[in-house]
Protein backbone atom coordinates (compact mmCIF):
# COMPACT_ATOMS: atom_id res chain seq x y z
CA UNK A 1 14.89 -21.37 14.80
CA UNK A 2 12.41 -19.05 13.25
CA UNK A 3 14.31 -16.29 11.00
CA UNK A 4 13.37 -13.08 12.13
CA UNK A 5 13.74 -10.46 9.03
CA UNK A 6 14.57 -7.04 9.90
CA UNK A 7 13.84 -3.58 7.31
CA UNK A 8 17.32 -2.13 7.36
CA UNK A 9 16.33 1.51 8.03
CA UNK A 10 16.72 5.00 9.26
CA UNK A 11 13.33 4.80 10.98
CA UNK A 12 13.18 9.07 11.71
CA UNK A 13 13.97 9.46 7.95
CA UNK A 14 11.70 6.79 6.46
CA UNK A 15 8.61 7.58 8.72
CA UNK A 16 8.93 11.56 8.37
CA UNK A 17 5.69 11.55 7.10
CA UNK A 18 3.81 9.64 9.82
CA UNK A 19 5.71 11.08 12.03
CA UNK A 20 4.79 14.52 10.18
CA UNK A 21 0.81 13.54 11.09
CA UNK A 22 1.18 12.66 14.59
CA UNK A 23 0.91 9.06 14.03
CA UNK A 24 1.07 6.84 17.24
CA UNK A 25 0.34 3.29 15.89
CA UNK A 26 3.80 2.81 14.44
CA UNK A 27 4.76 0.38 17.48
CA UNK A 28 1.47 -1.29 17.65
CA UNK A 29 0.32 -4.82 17.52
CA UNK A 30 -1.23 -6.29 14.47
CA UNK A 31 -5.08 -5.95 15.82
CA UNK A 32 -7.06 -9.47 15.43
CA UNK A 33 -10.49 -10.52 15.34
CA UNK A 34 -11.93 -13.88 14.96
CA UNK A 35 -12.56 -12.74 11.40
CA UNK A 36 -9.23 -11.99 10.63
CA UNK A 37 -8.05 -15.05 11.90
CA UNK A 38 -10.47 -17.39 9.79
CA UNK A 39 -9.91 -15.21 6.94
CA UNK A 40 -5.69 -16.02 7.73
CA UNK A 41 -6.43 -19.78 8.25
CA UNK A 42 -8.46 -19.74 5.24
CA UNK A 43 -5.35 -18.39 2.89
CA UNK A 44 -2.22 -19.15 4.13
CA UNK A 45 -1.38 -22.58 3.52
CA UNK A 46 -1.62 -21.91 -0.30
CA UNK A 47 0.28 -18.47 0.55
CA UNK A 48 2.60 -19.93 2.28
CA UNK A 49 3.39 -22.44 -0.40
CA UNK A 50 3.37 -19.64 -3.19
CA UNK A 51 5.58 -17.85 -1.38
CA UNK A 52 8.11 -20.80 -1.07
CA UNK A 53 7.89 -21.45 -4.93
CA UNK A 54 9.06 -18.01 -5.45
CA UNK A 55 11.96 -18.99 -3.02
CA UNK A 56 10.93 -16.51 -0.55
CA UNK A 57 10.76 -16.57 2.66
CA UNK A 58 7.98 -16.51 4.66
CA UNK A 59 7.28 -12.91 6.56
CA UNK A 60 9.49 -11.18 3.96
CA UNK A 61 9.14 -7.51 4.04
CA UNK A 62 6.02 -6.13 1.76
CA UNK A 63 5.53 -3.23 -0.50
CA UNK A 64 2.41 -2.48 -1.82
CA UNK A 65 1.92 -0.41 -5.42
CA UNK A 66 -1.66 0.20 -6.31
CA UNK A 67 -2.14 1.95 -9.79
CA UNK A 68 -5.75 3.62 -10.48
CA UNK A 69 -6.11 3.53 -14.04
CA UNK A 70 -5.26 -0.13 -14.63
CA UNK A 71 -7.00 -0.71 -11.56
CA UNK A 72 -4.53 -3.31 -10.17
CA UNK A 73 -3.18 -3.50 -6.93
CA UNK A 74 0.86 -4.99 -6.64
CA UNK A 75 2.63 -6.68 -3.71
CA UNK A 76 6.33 -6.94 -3.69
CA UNK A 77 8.05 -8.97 -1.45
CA UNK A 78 11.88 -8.62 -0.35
CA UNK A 79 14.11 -10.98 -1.77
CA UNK A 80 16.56 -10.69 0.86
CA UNK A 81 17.84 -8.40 3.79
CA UNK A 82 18.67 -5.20 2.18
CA UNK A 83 18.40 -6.24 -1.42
CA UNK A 84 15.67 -5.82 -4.25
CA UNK A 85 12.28 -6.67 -3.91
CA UNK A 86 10.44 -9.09 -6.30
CA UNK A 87 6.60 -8.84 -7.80
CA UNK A 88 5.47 -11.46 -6.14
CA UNK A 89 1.31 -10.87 -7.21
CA UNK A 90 -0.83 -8.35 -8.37
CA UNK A 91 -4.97 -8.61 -7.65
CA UNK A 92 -7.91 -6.65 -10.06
CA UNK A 93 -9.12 -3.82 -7.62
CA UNK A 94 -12.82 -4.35 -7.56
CA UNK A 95 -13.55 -0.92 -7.18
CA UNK A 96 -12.03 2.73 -7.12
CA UNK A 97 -14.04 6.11 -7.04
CA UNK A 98 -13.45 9.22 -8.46
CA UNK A 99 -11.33 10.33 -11.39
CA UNK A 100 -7.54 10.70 -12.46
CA UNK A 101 -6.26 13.09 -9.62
CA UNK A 102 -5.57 13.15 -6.00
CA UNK A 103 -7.92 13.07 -3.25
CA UNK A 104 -8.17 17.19 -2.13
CA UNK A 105 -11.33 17.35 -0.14
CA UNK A 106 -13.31 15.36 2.55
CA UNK A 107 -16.66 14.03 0.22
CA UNK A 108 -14.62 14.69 -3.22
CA UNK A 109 -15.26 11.05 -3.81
CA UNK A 110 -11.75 10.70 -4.80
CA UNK A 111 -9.20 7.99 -4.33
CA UNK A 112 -6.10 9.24 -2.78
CA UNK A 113 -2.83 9.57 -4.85
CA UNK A 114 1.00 9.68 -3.26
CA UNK A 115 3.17 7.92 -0.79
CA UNK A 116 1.64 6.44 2.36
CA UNK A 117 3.11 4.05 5.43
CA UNK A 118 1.15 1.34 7.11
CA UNK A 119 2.05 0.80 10.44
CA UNK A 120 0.55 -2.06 12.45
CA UNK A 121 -1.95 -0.14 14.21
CA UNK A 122 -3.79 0.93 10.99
CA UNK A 123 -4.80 -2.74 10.55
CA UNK A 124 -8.72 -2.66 10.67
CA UNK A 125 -10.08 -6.37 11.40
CA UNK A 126 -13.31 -5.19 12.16
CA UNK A 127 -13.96 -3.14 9.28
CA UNK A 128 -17.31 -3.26 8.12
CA UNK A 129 -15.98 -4.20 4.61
CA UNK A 130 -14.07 -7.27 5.90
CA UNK A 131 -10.83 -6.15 6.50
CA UNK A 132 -8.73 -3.00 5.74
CA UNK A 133 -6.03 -0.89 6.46
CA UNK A 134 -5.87 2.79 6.46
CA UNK A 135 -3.55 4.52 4.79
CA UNK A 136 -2.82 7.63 6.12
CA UNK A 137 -4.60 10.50 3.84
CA UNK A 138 -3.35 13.25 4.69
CA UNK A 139 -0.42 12.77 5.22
CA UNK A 140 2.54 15.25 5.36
CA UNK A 141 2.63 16.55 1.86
CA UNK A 142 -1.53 16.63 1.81
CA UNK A 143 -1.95 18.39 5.65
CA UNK A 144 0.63 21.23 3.84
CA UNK A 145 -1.92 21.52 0.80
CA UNK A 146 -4.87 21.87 3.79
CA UNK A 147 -6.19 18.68 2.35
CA UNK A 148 -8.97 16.83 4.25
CA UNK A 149 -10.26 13.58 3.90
CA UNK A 150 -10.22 10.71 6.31
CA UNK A 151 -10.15 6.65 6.96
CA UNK A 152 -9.13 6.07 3.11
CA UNK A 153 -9.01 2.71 3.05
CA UNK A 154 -7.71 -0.57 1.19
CA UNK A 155 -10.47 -2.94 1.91
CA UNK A 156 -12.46 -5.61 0.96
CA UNK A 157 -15.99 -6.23 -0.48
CA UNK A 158 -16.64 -4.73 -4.20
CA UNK A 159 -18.03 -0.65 -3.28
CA UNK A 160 -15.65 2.41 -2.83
CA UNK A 161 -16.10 5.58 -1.67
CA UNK A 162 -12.72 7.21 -1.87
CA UNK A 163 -11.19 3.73 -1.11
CA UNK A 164 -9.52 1.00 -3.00
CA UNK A 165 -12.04 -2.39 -2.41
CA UNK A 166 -10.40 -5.49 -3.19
CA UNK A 167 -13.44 -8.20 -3.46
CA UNK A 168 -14.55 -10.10 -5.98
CA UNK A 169 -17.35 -9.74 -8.59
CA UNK A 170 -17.09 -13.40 -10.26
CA UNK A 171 -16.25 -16.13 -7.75
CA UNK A 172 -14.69 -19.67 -9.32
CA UNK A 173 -15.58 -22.28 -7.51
CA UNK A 174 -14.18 -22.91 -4.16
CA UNK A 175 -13.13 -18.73 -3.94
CA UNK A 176 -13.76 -16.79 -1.51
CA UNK A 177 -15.02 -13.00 -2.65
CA UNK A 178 -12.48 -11.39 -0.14
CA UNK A 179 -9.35 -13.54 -0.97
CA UNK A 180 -7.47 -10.66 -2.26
CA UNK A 181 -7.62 -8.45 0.84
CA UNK A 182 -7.30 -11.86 2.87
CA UNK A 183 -3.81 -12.50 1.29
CA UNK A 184 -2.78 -8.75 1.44
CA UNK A 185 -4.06 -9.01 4.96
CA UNK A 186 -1.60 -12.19 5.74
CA UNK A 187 0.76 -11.16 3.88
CA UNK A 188 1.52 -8.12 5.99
CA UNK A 189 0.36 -9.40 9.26
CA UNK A 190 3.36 -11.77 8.50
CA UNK A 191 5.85 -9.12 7.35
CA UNK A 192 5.19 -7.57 10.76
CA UNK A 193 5.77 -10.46 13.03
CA UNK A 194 8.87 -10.84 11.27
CA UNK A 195 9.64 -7.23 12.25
CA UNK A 196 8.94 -5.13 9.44
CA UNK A 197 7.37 -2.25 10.96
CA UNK A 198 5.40 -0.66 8.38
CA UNK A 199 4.15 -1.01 4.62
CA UNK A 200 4.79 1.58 2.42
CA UNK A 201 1.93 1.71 0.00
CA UNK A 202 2.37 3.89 -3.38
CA UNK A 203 -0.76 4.59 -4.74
CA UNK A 204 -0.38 6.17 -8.13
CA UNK A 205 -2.77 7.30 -11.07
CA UNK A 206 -1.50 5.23 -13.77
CA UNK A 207 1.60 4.23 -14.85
CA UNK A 208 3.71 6.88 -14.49
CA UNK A 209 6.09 6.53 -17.78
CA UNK A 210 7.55 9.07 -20.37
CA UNK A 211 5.02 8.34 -23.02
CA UNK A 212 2.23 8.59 -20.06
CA UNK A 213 3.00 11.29 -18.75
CA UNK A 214 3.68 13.29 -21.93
CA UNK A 215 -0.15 11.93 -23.20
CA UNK A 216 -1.18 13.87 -20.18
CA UNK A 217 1.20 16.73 -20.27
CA UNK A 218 -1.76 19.68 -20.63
CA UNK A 219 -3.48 18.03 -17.41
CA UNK A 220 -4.32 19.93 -14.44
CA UNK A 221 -2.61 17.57 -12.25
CA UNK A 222 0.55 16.74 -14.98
CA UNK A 223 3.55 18.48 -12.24
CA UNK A 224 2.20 16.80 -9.50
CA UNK A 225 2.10 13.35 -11.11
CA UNK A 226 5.67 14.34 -12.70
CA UNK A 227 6.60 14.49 -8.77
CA UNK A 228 4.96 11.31 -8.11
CA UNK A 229 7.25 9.89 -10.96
CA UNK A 230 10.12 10.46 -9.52
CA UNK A 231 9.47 8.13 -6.23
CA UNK A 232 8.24 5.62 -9.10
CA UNK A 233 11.22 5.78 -11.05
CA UNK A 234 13.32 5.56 -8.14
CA UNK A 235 11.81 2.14 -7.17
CA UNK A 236 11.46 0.81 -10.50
CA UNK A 237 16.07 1.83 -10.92
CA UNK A 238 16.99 0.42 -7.74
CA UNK A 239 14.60 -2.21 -7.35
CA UNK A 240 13.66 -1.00 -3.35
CA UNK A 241 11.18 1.18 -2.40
CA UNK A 242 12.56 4.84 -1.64
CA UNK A 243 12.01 6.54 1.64
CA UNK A 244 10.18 9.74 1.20
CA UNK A 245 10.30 12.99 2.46
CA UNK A 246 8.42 16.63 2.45
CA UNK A 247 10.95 19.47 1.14
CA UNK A 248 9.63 22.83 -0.25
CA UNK A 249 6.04 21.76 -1.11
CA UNK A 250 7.21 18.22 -3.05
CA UNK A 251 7.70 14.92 -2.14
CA UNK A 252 11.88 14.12 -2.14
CA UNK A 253 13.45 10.26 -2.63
CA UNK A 254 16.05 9.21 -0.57
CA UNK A 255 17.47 5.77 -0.43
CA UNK A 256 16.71 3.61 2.93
C-alpha cells in the first residue's frame, strides 16, 4: 500500500497569506502537459533513487529556499511526519534580475524577496520557459505596501525578467539544460500526490546571518531584511519551515 504523507497543519493559519490574495488554486490538481510528463519520465528514476539513498521517502513534503546573492536555489525534503526537514539538493540559478532588494513595482526588473506558498494550481506546464510555478508576488505583506508586479516565476531556460530561471548554461554530456526545474518540477508534483498541499518557497536576498546583516546595516532595505531574518532563523532553530503571517505591517512566525 502506497504511503500517503500528510503536512500536519492549521491550513487557515499557514495559508493566511494566499488566502489574504484571494487565491483559489489551493485545492487544484497538479496541471500536466505532455511536456511535463516527458520532462517527469526523463528525471525520476534517478530522483527517485536519490531520494531513497537519503532514506527518504518518495513524495515527502518539499520546501523550497532560494537565496539571490549566492544565486542557489535549496529543496528540503521532510524527514518524517511532523519532524525536521533535511537539505536534500541545492541547483545554481541560471539567472536572477535586478539588485539586492525586493520586488516594489510592476517593470522594476526585480526579483521578488519574502515568504510565498505554492499551491497546485500555480504549476505552469505550458510555460513558455519550460516549466514554472508562480509564486504569488504580491502577496499579503506586498498588496499592504501597494506593491505590483505579476506572474514572478521559478522557471526554466537561462533569461529572467523578475524571475528565478533554473536552466543550464554548460550541459555535460547526457544533461538535459532544464534538469533543475525538471526535478523541482517532480519533486513537488510528487509532494502533492502524496497530499502536501502547497510549497512554501522563501526567497531571500542573501544569507541572512549576524555578520550579513550587520555588513549591510546602513542599507535602504536593512529592517526589512532584519524581518525576513526572523522567518529564516526560525527555520534554520527548529529545523521546519514556519507558518507566516501579516501583523502590523511585518511578516510574524508561528510554528505549524
Amino acid at each position: 500500500m502506497r504511503r500517503r504523507w500528510v503536512v500536519p497543519i492549521l491550513l487557515g493559519l499557514a495559508m493566511s497569506l494566499g488566502a489574504m490574495d484571494g487565491d483559489s488554486t489551493a485545492n487544484a490538481q497538479v496541471p500536466t502537459s505532455a511536456r511535463a510528463a516527458q520532462a517527469m519520465a526523463r528525471v525520476t528514476p534517478d530522483l527517485k533513487a536519490d531520494v531513497a539513498a537519503a532514506d527518504l521517502p518518495w513524495g515527502a513534503p518539499v520546501f523550497l529556499r532560494v537565496f539571490k546573492h549566492e544565486r542557489v536555489l535549496e529543496a528540503w525534503l521532510e524527514t518524517a511526519p511532523g519532524g525536521p526537514f533535511t537539505l536534500f539538493r541545492t541547483w545554481p540559478v541560471c539567472a536572477v534580475s535586478g539588485d539586492l532588494g525586493p520586488k516594489t513595482a510592476e517593470g522594476d526588473g526585480q526579483a521578488p524577496e519574502g515568504f510565498y506558498f505554492v499551491p497546485p494550481g500555480r504549476m505552469n506546464p505550458h510555460s513558455r520557459f519550460h516549466l514554472s510555478f508562480n509564486l504569488g508576488y504580491p502577496n499579503a505583506f506586498e498588496q499592504a505596501r501597494g506593491w505590483t508586479g505579476s506572474a514572478l516565476m521559478v522557471h526554466g531556460d537561462c533569461v529572467s525578467i523578475g524571475c528565478f530561471a533554473m536552466g543550464k548554461r554548460l550541459l555535460p554530456i547526457g544533461a538535459d539544460r532544464n534538469d533543475p526545474i525538471n526535478e523541482i518540477w517532480t519533486l513537488m508534483t510528487a509532494a502533492f500526490e502524496h497530499g502536501q498541499p502547497f510549497v512554501r518557497v522563501h526567497a531571500l536576498p542573501f544569507r541572512l546571518t549576524p555578520e550579513a546583516l550587520a555588513a549591510r546595516a546602513d542599507h535602504p532595505w536593512a529592517g526589512f531584511w532584519a524581518n525576513l531574518a526572523e522567518g529564516s532563523r526560525w527555520f534554520e532553530d527548529t529545523g521546519r519551515p514556519p507558518d507566516v503571517t501579516v501583523r502590523d505591517g511585518r511578516y510574524v512566525f508561528g510554528a505549524d
